[in-house]
N, C-alpha and C. Protein backbone atom coordinates (compact mmCIF):
# COMPACT_ATOMS: atom_id res chain seq x y z
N UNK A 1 108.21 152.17 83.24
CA UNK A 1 107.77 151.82 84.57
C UNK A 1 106.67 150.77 84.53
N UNK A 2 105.57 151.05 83.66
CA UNK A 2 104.86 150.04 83.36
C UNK A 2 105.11 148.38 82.92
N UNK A 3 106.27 148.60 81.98
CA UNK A 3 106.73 147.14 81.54
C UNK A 3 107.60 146.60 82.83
N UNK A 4 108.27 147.12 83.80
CA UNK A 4 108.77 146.61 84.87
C UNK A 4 107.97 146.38 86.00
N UNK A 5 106.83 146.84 86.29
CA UNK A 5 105.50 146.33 86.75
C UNK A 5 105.39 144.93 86.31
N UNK A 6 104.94 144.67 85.19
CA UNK A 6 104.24 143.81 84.64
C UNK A 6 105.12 142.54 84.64
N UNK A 7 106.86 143.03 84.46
CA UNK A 7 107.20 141.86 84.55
C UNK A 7 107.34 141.49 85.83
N UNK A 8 107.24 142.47 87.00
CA UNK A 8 107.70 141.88 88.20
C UNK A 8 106.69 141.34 88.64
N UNK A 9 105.10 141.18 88.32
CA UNK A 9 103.98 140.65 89.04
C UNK A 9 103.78 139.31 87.98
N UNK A 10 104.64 139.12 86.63
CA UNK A 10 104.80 138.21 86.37
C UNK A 10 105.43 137.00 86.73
N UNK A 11 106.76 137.58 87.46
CA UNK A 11 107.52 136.55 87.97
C UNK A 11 107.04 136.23 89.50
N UNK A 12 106.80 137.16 89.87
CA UNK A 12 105.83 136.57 91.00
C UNK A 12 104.99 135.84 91.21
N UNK A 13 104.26 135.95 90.16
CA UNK A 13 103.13 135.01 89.45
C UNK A 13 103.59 133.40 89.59
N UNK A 14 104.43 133.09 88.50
CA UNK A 14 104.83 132.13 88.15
C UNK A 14 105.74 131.83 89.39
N UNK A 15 106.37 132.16 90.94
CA UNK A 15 106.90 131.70 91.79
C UNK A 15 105.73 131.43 92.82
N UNK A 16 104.97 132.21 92.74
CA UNK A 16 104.09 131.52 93.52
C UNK A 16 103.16 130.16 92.99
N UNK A 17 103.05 129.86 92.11
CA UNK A 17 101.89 128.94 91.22
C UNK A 17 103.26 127.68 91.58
N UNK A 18 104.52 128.06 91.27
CA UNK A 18 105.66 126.87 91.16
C UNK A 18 105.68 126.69 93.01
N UNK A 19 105.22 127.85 94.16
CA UNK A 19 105.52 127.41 94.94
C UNK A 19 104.26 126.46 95.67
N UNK A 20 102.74 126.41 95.25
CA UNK A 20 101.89 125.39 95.62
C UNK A 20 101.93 124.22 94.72
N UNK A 21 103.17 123.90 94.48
CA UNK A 21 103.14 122.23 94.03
C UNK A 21 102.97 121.47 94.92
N UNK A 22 102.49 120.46 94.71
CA UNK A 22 102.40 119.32 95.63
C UNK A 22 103.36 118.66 95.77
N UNK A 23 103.71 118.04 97.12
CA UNK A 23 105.42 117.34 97.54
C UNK A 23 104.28 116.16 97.18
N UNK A 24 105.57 115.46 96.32
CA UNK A 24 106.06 114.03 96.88
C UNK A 24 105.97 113.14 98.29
N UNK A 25 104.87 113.22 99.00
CA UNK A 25 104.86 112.82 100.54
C UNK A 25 104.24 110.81 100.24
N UNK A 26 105.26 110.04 100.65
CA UNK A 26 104.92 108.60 101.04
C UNK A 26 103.72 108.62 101.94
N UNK A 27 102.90 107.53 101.68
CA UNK A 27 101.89 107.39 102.79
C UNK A 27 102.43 107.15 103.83
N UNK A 28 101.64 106.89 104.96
CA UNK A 28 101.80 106.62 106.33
C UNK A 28 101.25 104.77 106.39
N UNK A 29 102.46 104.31 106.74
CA UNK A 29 101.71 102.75 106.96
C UNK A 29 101.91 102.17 108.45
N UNK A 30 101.19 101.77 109.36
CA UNK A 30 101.29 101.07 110.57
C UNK A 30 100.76 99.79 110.23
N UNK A 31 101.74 98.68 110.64
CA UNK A 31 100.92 97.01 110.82
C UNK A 31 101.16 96.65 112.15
N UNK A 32 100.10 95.91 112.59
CA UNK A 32 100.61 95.82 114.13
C UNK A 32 99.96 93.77 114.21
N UNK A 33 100.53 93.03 115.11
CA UNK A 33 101.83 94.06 115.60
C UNK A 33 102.75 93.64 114.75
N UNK A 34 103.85 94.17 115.43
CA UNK A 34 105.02 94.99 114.51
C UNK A 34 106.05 93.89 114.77
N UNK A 35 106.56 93.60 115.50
CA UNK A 35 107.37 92.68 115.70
C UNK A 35 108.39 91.42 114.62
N UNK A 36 109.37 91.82 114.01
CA UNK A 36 109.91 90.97 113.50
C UNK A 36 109.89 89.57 113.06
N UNK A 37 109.37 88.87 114.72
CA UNK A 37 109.18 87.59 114.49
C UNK A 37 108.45 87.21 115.71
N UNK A 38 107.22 86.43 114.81
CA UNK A 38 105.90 86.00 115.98
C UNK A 38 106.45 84.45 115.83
N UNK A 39 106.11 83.76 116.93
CA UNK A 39 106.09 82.72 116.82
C UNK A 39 104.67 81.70 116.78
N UNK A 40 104.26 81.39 116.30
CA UNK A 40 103.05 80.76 115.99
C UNK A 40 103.19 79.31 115.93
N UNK A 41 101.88 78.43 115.90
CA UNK A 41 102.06 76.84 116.08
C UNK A 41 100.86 77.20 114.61
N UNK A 42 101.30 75.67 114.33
CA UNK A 42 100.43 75.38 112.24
C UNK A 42 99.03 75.46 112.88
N UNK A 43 98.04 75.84 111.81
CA UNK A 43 96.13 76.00 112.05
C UNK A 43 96.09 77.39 112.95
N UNK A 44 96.95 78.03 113.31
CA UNK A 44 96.47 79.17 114.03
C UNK A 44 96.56 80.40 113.54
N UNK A 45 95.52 81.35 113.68
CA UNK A 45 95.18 82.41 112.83
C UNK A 45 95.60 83.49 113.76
N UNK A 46 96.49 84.24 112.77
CA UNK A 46 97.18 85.37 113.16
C UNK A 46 96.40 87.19 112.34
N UNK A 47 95.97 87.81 113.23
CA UNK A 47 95.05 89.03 113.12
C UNK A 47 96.14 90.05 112.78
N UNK A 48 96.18 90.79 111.56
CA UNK A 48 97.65 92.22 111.56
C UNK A 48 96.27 93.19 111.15
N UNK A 49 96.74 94.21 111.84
CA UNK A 49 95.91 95.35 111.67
C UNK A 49 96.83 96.05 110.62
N UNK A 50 96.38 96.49 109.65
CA UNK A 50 96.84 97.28 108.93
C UNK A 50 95.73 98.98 109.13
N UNK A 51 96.75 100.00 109.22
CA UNK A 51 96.02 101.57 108.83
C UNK A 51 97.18 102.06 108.16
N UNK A 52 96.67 103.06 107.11
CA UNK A 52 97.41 103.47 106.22
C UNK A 52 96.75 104.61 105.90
N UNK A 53 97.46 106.09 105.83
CA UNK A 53 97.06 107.45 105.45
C UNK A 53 97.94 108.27 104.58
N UNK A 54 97.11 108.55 104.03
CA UNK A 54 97.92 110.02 103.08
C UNK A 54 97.42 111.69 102.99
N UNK A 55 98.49 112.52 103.80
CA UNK A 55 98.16 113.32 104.18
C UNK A 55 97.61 114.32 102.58
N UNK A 56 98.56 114.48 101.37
CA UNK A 56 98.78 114.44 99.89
C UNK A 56 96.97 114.12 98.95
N UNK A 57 97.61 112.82 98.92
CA UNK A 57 96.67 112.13 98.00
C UNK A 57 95.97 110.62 98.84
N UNK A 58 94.98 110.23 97.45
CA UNK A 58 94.30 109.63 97.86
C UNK A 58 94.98 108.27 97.46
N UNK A 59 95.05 107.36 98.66
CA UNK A 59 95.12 106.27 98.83
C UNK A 59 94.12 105.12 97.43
N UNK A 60 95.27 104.36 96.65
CA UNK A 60 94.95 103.54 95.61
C UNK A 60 94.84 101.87 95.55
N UNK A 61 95.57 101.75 96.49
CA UNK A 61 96.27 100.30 96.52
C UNK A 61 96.87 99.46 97.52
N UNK A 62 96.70 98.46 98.27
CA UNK A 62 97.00 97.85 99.40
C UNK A 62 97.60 96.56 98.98
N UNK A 63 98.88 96.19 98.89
CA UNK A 63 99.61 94.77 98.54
C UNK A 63 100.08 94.18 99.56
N UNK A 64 99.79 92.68 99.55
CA UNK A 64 100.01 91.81 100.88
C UNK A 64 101.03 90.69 100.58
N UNK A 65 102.01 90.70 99.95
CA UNK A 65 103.00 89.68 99.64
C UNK A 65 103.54 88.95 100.43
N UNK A 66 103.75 87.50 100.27
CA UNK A 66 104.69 86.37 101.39
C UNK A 66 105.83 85.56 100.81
N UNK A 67 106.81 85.10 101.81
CA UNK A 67 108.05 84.76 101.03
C UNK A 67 108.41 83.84 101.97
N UNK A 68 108.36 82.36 101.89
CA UNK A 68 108.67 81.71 102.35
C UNK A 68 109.69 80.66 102.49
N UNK A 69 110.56 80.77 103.42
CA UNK A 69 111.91 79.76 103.81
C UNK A 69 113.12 80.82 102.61
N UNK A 70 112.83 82.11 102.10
CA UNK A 70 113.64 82.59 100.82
C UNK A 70 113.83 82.34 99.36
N UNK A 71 111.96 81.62 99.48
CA UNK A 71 111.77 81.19 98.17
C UNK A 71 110.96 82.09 97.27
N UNK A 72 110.38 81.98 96.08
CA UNK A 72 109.90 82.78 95.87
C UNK A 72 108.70 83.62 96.15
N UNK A 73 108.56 85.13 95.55
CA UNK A 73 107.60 85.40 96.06
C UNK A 73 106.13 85.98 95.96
N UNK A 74 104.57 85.66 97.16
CA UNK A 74 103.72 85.35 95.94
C UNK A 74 103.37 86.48 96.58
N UNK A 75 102.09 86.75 95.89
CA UNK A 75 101.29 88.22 96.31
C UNK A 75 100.04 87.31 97.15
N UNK A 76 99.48 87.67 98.31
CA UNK A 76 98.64 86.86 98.87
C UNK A 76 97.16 87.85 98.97
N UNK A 77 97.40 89.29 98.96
CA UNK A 77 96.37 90.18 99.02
C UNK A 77 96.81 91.25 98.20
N UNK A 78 95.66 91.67 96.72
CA UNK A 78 96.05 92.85 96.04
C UNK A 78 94.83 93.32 95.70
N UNK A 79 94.60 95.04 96.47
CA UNK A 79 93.18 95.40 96.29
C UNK A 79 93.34 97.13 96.06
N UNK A 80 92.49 97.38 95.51
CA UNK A 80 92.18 98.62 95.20
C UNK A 80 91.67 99.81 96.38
N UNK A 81 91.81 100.42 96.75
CA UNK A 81 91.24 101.34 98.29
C UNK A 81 90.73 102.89 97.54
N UNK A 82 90.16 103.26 97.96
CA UNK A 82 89.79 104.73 98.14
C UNK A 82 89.86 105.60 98.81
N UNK A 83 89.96 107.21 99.24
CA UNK A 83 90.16 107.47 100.64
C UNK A 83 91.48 107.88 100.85
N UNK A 84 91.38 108.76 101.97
CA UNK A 84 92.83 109.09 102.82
C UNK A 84 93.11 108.81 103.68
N UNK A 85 92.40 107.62 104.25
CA UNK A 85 92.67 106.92 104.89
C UNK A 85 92.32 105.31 104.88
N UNK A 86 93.23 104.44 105.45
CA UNK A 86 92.45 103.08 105.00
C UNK A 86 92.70 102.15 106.65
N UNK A 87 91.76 101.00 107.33
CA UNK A 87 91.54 100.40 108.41
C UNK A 87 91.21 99.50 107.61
N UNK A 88 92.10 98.12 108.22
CA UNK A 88 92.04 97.39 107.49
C UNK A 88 92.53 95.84 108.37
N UNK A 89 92.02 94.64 108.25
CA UNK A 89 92.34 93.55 109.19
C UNK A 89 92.69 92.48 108.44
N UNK A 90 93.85 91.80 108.55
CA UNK A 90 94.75 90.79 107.54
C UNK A 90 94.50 89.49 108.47
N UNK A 91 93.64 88.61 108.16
CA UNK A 91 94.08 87.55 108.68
C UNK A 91 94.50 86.37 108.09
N UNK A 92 95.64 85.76 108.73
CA UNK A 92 96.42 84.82 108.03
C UNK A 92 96.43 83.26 109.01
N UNK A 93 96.21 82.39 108.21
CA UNK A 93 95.90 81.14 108.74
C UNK A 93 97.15 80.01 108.61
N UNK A 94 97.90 80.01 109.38
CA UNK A 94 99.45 79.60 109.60
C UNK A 94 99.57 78.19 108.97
N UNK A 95 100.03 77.95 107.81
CA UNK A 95 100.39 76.52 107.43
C UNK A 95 100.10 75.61 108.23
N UNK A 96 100.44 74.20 107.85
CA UNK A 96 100.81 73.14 108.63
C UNK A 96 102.47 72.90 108.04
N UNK A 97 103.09 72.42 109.07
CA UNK A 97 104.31 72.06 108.32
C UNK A 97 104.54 71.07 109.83
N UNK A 98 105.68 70.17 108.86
CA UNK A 98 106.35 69.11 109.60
C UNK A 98 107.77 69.50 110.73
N UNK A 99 108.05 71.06 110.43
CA UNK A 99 109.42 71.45 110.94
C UNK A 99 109.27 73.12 110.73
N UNK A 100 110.01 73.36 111.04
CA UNK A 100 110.02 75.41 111.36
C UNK A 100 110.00 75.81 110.07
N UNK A 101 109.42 77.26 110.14
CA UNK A 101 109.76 77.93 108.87
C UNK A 101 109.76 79.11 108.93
N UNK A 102 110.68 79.90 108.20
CA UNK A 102 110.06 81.32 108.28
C UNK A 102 109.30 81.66 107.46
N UNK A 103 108.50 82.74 107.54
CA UNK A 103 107.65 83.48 106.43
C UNK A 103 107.77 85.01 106.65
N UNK A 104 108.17 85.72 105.31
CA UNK A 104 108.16 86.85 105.49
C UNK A 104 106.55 87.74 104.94
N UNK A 105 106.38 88.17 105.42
CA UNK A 105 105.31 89.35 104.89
C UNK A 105 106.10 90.61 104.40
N UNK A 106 104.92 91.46 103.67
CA UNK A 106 105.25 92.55 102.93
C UNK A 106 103.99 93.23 103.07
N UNK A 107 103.56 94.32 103.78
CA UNK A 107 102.66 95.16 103.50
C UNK A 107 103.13 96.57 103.07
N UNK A 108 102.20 96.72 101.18
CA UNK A 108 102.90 97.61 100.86
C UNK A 108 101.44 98.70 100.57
N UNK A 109 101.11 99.98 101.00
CA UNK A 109 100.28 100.98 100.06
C UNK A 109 100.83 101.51 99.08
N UNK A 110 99.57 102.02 98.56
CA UNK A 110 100.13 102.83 97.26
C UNK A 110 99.47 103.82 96.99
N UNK A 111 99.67 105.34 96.47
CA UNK A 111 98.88 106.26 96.54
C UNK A 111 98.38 106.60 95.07
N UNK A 112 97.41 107.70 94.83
CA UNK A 112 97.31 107.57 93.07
C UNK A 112 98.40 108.50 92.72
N UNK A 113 99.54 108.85 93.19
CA UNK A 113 100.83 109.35 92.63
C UNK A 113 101.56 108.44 92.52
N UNK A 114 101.59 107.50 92.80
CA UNK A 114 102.57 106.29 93.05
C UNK A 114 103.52 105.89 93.98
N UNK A 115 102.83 107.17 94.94
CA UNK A 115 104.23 106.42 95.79
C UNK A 115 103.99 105.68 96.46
N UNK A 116 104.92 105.23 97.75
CA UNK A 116 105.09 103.92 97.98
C UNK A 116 105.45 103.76 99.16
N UNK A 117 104.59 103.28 100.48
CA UNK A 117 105.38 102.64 101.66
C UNK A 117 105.11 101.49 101.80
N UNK A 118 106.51 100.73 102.40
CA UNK A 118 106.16 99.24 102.94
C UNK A 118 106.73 99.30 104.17
């Protein structure tokens, strides 16, 4: 009776310890605004609010990448954060160009688990 005690508060043991693992949870990222496609004229400075949270873990990393006309692509902001939460203001100062272009952005966090929203 004793050894079936012991093993049953064992396995209990070990289901409960396996059941406070920590999930896998992506941060939370908002950029605003949000919109697909701004239209802007060259010299004019465009404001993106970035906030980013992790309910999990603590927030590591904030990447700001651009890709222009589908060429290659550069990293324009890469910084380190702290925190479970991050407020944050991107401003970007619109080329000059002779004719249209697109530009894509990429805002990506990163948590100290690694995960990952963009």
């Amino acid at each position: 009776m004793k050894k079936l005690f012991l093993a049953s508060f064992s396995l209990i043991l070990v289901f409960s310890i396996y059941s406070c693992r920590k999930e896998n949870v992506n941060p939370i990222l908002f950029v605003s605004p949000a919109e697909l496609e701004i239209d802007v004229t060259s010299g004019q400075v465009v404001t993106f609010k970035v906030e980013a949270s992790s309910d999990n873990n603590q927030l590591s990393r904030l990447v700001i990448t651009s890709k222009r006309n589908n060429a290659f692509t550069t990293t324009v902001f890469d910084s380190l954060v702290s925190g479970k939460t991050l407020k944050f203001n991107y401003e970007m100062l619109v080329q000059n160009s002779t004719g249209p272009y697109s530009l894509l952005l990429t805002f990506r966090v990163i948590d100290n688990d690694g995960n990952t929203t963009e």
